[in-house]
C-alpha atoms as a PDB file:
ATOM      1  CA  UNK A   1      11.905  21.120 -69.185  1.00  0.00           C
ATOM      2  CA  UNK A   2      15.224  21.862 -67.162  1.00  0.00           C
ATOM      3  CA  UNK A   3      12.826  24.184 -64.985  1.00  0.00           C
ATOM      4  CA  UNK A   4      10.819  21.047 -64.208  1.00  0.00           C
ATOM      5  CA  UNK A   5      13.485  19.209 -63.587  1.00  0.00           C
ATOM      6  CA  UNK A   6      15.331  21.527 -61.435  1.00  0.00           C
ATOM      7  CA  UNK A   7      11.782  21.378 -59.347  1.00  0.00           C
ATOM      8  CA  UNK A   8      11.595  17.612 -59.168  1.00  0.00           C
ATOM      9  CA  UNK A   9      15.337  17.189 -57.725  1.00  0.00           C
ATOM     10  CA  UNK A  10      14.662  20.078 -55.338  1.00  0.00           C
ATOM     11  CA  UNK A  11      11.409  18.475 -53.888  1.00  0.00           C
ATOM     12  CA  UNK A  12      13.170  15.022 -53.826  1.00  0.00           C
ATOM     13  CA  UNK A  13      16.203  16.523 -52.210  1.00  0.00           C
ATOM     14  CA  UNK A  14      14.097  18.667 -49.647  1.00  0.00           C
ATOM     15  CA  UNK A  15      12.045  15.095 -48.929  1.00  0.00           C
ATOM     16  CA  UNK A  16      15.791  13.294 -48.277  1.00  0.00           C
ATOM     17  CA  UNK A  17      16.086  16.440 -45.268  1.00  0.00           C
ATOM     18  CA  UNK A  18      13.055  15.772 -44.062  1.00  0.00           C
ATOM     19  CA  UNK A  19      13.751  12.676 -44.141  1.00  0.00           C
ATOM     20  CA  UNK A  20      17.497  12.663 -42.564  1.00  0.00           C
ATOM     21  CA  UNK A  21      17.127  14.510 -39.282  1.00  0.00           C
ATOM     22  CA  UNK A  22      15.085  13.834 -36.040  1.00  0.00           C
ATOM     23  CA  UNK A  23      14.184  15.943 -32.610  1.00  0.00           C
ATOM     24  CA  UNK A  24      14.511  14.452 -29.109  1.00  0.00           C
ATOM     25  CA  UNK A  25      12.332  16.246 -26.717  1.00  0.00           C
ATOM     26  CA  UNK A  26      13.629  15.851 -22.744  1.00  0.00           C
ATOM     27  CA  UNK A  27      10.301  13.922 -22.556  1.00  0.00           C
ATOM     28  CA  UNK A  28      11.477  11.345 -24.563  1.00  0.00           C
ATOM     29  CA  UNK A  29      14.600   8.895 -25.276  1.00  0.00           C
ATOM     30  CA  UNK A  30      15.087   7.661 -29.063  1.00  0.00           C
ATOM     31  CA  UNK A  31      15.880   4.570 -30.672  1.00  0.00           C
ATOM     32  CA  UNK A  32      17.075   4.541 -33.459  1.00  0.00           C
ATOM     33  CA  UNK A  33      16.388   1.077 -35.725  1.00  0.00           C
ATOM     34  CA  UNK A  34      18.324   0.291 -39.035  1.00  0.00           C
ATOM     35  CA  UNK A  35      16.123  -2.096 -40.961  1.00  0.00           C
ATOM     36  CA  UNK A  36      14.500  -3.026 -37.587  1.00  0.00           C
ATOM     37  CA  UNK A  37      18.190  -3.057 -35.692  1.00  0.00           C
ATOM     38  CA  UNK A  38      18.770  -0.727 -33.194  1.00  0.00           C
ATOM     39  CA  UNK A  39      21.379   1.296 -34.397  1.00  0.00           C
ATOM     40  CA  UNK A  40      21.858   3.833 -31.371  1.00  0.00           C
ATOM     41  CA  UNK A  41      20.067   5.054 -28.335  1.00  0.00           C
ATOM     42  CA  UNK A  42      19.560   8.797 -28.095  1.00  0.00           C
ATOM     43  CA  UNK A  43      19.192   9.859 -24.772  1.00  0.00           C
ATOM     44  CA  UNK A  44      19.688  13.673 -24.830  1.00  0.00           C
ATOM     45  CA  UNK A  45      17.886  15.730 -26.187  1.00  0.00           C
ATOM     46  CA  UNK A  46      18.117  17.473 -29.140  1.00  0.00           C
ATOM     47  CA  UNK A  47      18.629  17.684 -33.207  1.00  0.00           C
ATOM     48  CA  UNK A  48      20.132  14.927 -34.572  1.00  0.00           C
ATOM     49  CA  UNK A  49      20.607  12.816 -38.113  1.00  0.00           C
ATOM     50  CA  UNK A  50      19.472   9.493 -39.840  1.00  0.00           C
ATOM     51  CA  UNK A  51      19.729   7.630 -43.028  1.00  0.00           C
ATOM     52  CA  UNK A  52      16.960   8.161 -44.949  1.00  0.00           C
ATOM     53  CA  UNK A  53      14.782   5.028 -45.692  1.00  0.00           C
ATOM     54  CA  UNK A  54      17.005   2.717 -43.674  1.00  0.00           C
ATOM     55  CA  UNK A  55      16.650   4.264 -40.287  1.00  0.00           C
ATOM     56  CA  UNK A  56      13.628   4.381 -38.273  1.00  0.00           C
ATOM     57  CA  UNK A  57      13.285   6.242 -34.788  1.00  0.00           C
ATOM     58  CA  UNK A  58      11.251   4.913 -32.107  1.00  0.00           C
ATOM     59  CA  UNK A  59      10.979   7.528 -29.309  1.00  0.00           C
ATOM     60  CA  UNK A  60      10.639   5.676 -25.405  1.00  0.00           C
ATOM     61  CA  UNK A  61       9.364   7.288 -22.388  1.00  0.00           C
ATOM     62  CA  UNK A  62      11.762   9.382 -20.374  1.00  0.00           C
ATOM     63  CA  UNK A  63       9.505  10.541 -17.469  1.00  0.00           C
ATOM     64  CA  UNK A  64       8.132   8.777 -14.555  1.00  0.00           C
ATOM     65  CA  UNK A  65       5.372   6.460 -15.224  1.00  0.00           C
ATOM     66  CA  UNK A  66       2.253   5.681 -12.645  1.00  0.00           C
ATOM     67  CA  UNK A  67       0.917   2.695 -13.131  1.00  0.00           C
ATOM     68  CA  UNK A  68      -2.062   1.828 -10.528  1.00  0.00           C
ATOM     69  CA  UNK A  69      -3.270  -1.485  -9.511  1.00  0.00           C
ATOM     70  CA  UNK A  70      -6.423  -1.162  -7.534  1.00  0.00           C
ATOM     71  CA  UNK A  71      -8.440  -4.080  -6.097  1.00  0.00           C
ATOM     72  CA  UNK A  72      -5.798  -6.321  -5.278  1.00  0.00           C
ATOM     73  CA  UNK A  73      -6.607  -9.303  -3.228  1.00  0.00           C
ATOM     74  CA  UNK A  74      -4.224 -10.876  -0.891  1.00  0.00           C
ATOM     75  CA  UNK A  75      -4.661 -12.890   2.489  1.00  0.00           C
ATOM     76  CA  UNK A  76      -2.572 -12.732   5.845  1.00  0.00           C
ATOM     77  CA  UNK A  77      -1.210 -15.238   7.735  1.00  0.00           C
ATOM     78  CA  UNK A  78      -4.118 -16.077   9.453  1.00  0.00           C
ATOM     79  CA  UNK A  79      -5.922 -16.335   5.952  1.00  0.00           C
ATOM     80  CA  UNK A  80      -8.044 -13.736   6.202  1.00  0.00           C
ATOM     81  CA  UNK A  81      -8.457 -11.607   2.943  1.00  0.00           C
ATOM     82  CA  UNK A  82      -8.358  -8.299   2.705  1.00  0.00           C
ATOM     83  CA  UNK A  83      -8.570  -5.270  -0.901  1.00  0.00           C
ATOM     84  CA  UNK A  84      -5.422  -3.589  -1.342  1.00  0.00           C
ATOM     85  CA  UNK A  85      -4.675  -0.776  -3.987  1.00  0.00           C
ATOM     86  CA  UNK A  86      -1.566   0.249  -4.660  1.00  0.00           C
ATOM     87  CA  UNK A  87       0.298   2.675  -7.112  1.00  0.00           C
ATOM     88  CA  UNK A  88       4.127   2.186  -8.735  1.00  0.00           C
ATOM     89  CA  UNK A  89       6.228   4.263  -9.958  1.00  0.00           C
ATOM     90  CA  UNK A  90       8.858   3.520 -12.410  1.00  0.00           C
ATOM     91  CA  UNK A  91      10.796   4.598 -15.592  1.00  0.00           C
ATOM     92  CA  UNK A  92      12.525   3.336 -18.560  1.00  0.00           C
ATOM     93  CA  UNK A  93      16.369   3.015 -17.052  1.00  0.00           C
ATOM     94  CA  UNK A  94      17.892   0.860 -20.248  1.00  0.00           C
ATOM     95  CA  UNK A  95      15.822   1.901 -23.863  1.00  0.00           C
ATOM     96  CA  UNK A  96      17.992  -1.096 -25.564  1.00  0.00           C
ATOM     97  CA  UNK A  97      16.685  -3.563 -23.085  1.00  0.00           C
ATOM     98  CA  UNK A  98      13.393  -2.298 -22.750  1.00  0.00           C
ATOM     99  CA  UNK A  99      13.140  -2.694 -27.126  1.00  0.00           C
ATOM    100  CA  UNK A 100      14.379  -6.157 -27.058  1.00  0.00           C
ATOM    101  CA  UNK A 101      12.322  -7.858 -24.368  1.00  0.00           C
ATOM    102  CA  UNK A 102       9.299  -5.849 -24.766  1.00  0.00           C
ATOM    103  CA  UNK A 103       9.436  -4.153 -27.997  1.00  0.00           C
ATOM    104  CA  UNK A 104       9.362  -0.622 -26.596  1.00  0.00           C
ATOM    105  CA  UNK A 105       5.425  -1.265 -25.439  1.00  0.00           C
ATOM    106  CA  UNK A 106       4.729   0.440 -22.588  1.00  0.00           C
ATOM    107  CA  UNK A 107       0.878  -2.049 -22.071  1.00  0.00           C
ATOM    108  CA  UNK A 108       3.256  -5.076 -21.918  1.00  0.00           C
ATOM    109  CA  UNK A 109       5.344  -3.553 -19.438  1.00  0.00           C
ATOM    110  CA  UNK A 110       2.822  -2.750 -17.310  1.00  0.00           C
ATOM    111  CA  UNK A 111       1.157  -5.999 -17.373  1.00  0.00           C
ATOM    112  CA  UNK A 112       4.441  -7.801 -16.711  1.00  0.00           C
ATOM    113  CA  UNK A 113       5.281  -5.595 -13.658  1.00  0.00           C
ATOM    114  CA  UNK A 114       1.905  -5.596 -12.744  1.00  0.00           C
ATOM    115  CA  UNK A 115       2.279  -9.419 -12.903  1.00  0.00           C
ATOM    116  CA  UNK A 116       5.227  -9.389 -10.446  1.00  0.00           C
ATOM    117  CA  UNK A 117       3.443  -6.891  -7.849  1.00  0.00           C
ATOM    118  CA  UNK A 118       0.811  -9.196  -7.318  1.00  0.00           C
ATOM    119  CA  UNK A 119       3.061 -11.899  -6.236  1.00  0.00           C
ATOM    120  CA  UNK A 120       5.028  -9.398  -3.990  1.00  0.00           C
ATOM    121  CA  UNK A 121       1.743  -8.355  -2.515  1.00  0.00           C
ATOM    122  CA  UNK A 122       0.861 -12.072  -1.593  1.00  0.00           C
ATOM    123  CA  UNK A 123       3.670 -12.814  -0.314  1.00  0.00           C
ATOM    124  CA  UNK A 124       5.077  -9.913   2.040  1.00  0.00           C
ATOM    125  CA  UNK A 125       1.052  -9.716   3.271  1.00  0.00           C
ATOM    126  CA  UNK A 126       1.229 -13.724   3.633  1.00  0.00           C
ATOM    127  CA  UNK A 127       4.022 -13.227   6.425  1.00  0.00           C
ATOM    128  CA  UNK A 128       1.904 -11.311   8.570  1.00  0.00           C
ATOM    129  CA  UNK A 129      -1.093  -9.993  10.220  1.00  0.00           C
ATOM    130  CA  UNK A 130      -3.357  -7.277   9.118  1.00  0.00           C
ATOM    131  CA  UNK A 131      -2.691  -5.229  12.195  1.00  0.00           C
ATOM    132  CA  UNK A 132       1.028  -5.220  11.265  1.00  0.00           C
ATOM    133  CA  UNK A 133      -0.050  -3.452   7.611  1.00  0.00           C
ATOM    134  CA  UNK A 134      -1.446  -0.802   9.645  1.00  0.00           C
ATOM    135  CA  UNK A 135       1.395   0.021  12.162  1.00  0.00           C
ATOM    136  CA  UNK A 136       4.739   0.704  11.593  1.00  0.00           C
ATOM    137  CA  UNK A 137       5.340  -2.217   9.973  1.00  0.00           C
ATOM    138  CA  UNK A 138       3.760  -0.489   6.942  1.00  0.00           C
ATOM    139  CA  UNK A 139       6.746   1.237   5.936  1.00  0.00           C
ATOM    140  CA  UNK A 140       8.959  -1.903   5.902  1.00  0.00           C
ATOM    141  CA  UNK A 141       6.241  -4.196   3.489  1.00  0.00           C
ATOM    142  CA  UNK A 142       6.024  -0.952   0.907  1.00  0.00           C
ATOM    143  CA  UNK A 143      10.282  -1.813   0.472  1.00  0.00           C
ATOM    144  CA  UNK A 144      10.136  -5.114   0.645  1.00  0.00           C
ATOM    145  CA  UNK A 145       7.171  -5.532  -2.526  1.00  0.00           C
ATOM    146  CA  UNK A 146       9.568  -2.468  -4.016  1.00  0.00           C
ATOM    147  CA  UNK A 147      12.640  -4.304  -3.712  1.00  0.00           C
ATOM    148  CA  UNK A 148      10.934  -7.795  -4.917  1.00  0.00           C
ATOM    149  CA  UNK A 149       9.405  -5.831  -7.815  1.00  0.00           C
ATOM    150  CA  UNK A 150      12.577  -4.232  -8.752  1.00  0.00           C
ATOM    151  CA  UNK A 151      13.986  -7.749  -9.722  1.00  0.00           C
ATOM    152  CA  UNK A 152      11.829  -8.757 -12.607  1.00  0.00           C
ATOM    153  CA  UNK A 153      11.580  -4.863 -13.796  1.00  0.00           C
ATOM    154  CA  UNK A 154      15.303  -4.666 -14.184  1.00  0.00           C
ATOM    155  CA  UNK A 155      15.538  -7.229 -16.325  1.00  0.00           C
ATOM    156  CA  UNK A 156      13.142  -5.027 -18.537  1.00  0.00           C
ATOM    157  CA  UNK A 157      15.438  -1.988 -18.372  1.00  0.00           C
ATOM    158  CA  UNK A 158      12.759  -0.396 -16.252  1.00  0.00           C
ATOM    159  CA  UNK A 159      13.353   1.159 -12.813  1.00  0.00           C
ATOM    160  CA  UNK A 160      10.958   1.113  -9.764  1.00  0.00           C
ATOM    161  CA  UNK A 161      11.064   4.128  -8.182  1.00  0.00           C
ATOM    162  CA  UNK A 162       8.812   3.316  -5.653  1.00  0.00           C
ATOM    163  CA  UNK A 163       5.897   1.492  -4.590  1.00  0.00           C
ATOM    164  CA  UNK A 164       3.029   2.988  -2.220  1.00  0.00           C
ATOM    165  CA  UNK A 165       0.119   0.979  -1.178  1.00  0.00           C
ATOM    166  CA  UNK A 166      -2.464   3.378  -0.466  1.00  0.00           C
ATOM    167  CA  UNK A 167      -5.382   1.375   0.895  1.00  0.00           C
ATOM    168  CA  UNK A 168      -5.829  -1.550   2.651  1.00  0.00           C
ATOM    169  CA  UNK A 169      -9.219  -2.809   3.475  1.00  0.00           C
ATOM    170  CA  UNK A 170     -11.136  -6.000   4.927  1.00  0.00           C
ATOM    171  CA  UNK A 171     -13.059  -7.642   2.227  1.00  0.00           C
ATOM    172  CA  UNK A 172     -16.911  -7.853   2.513  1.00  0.00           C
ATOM    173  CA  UNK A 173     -16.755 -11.255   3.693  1.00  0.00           C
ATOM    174  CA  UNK A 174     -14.383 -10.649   6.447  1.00  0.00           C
ATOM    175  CA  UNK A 175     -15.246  -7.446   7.162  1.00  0.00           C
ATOM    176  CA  UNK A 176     -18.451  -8.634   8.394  1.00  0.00           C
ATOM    177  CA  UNK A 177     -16.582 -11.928  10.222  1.00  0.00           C
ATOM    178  CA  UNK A 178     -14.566  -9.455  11.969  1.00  0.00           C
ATOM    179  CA  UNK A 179     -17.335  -6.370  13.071  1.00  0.00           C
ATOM    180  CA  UNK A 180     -19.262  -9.575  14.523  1.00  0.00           C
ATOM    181  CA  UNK A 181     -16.651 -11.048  16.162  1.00  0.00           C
ATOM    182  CA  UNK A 182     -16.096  -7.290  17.462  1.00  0.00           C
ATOM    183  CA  UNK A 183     -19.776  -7.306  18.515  1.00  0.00           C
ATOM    184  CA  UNK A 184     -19.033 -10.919  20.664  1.00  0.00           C
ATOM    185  CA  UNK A 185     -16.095  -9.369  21.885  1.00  0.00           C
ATOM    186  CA  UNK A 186     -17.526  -6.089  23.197  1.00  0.00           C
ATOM    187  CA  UNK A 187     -20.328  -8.264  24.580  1.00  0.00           C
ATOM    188  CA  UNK A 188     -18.630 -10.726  26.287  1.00  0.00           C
ATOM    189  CA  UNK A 189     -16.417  -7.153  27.602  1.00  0.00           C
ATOM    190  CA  UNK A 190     -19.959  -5.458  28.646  1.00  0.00           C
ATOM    191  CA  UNK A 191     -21.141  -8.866  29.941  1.00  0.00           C
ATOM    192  CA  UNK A 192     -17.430  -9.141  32.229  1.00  0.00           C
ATOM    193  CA  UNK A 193     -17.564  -5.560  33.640  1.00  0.00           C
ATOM    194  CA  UNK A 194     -21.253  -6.247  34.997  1.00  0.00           C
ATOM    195  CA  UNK A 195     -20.346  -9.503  36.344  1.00  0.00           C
ATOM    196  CA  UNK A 196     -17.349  -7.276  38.208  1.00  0.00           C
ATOM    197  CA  UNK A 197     -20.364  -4.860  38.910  1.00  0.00           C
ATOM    198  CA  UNK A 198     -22.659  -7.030  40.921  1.00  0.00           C
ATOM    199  CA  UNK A 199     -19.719  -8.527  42.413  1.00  0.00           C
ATOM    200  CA  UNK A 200     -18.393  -5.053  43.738  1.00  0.00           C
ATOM    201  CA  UNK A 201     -22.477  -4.205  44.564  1.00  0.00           C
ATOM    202  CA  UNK A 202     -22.852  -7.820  46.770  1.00  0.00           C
ATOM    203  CA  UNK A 203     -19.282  -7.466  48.603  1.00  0.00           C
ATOM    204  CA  UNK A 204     -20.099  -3.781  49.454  1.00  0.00           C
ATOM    205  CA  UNK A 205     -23.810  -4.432  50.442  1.00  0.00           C
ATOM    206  CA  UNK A 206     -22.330  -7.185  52.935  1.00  0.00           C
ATOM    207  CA  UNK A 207     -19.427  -4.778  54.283  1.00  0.00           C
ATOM    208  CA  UNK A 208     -22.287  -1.890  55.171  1.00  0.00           C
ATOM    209  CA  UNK A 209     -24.480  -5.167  56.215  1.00  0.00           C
ATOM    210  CA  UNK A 210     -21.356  -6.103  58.687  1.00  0.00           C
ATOM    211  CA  UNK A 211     -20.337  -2.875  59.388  1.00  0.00           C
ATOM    212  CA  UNK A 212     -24.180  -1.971  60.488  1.00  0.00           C
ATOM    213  CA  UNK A 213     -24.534  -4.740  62.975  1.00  0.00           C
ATOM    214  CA  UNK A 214     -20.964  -3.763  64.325  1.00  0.00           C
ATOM    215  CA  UNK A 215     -21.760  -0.489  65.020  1.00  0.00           C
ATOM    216  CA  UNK A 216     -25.345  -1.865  65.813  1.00  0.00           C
ATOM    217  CA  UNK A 217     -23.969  -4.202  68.731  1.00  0.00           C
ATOM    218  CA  UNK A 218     -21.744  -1.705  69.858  1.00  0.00           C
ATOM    219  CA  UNK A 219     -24.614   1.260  70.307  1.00  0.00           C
ATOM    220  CA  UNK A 220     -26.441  -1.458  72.155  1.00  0.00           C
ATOM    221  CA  UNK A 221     -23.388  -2.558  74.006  1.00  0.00           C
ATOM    222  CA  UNK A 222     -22.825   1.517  75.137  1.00  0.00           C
ATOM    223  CA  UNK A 223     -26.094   1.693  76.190  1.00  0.00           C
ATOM    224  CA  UNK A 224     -26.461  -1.042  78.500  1.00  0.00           C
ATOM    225  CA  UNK A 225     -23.215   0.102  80.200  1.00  0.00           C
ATOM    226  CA  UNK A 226     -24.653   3.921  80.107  1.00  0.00           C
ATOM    227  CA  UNK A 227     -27.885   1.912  81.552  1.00  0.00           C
ATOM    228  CA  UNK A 228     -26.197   0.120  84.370  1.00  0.00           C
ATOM    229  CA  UNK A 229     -23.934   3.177  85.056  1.00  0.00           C
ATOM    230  CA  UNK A 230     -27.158   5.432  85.842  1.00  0.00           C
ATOM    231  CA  UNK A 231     -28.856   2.675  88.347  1.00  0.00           C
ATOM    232  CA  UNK A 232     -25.809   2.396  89.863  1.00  0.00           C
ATOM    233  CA  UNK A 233     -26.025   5.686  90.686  1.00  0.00           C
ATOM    234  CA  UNK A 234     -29.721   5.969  91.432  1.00  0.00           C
ATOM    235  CA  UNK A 235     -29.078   3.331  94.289  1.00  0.00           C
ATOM    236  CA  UNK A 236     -25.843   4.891  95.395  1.00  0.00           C
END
């Protein structure tokens, strides 16, 4: 009997261990919730201690996190809408924050953030022209949707790191707008340069024209005076 019970309080005292201690990878941040309270934030990692029963530990995510948002459509300033995908990068900066405005779920902070891009993609692409998204000018938009993202995901406790777009493309629509208002362009181009062509080929036709009937009228002109210089001399 005292055997047995030795054995029971042994198991139940090995289960409050088990129970009492927690590991923090350097993958991960902890939270640690007393009757659904956060107690204390563990950020380093390690071995550390809990009340058993009362305490709960809710581990965050400590490393960068890609989220991708692909097939995003915006328009320019002249209207014109074009596909853009692009990638951000962010982590958890503030585990507290992060628990109490989005209970610690990573979905709903990608959806919120997510949320915000898309309105920072309108509107920095709205200012402008699609040849400025593919010059220089590049550079500046990827900060400015970074920096206008970065508002709404601190108030998360979530850092941007960065935001890269990686494509953007005419949509079908205006992709074929635009290769056949190329096509009108180049023709009307073509069309220019041989107007320019047969101008060039009618001016220089009536130069050698002129310049023939010069030269013409002045072989004739030599002649006759070659002509009147031989009689001259026949009769002298």
């Amino acid at each position: 009997m005292t055997k047995t019970i030795l054995g029971i309080a042994a198991a139940a005292i090995a289960v409050l261990l088990y129970l009492s201690y927690f590991i923090v990878d350097e993958k991960h941040k902890a939270l640690v919730l007393r009757f659904g309270d956060i107690n204390r934030v563990v950020e380093e990692p390690g071995l550390y201690f809990k009340l058993p029963f009362a305490d709960t530990v809710t581990l965050v995510e400590d490393r960068i996190i890609i989220w991708e948002n692909n097939d995003r459509p915006v328009q320019d300033i002249a209207s014109q809408v074009y596909i853009v995908d692009a990638i951000t990068l962010a982590r958890i900066k503030d585990a507290r924050k992060f628990r109490e405005t989005l209970g610690a779920d990573l979905l709903q902070a990608e959806a919120r953030v997510a949320a915000r891009l898309d309105a920072a993609l309108r509107q920095t692409y709205g200012r402008r022209s699609f040849d400025a998204a593919l010059s220089s000018d590049r550079a500046v938009m990827m900060r400015e949707i970074r920096d206008q993202v970065r508002t709404e995901a601190d108030s998360l406790g979530i850092e941007i790191v960065d935001v890269r777009v990686r494509r953007t493309d005419l949509s079908e629509n205006v992709l074929e707008q635009t290769y056949n208002r190329m096509k009108s362009e180049r023709n009307a181009l073509a069309q220019d340069i041989r107007s320019q062509g047969e101008a060039t080929k009618t001016r220089m036709n009536a130069e050698t024209d002129r310049t023939y009937t010069v030269k013409l009228a002045e072989a004739r002109k030599q002649a006759e005076i070659i002509r009147g210089q031989g009689d001259a001399e026949r009769n002298r």
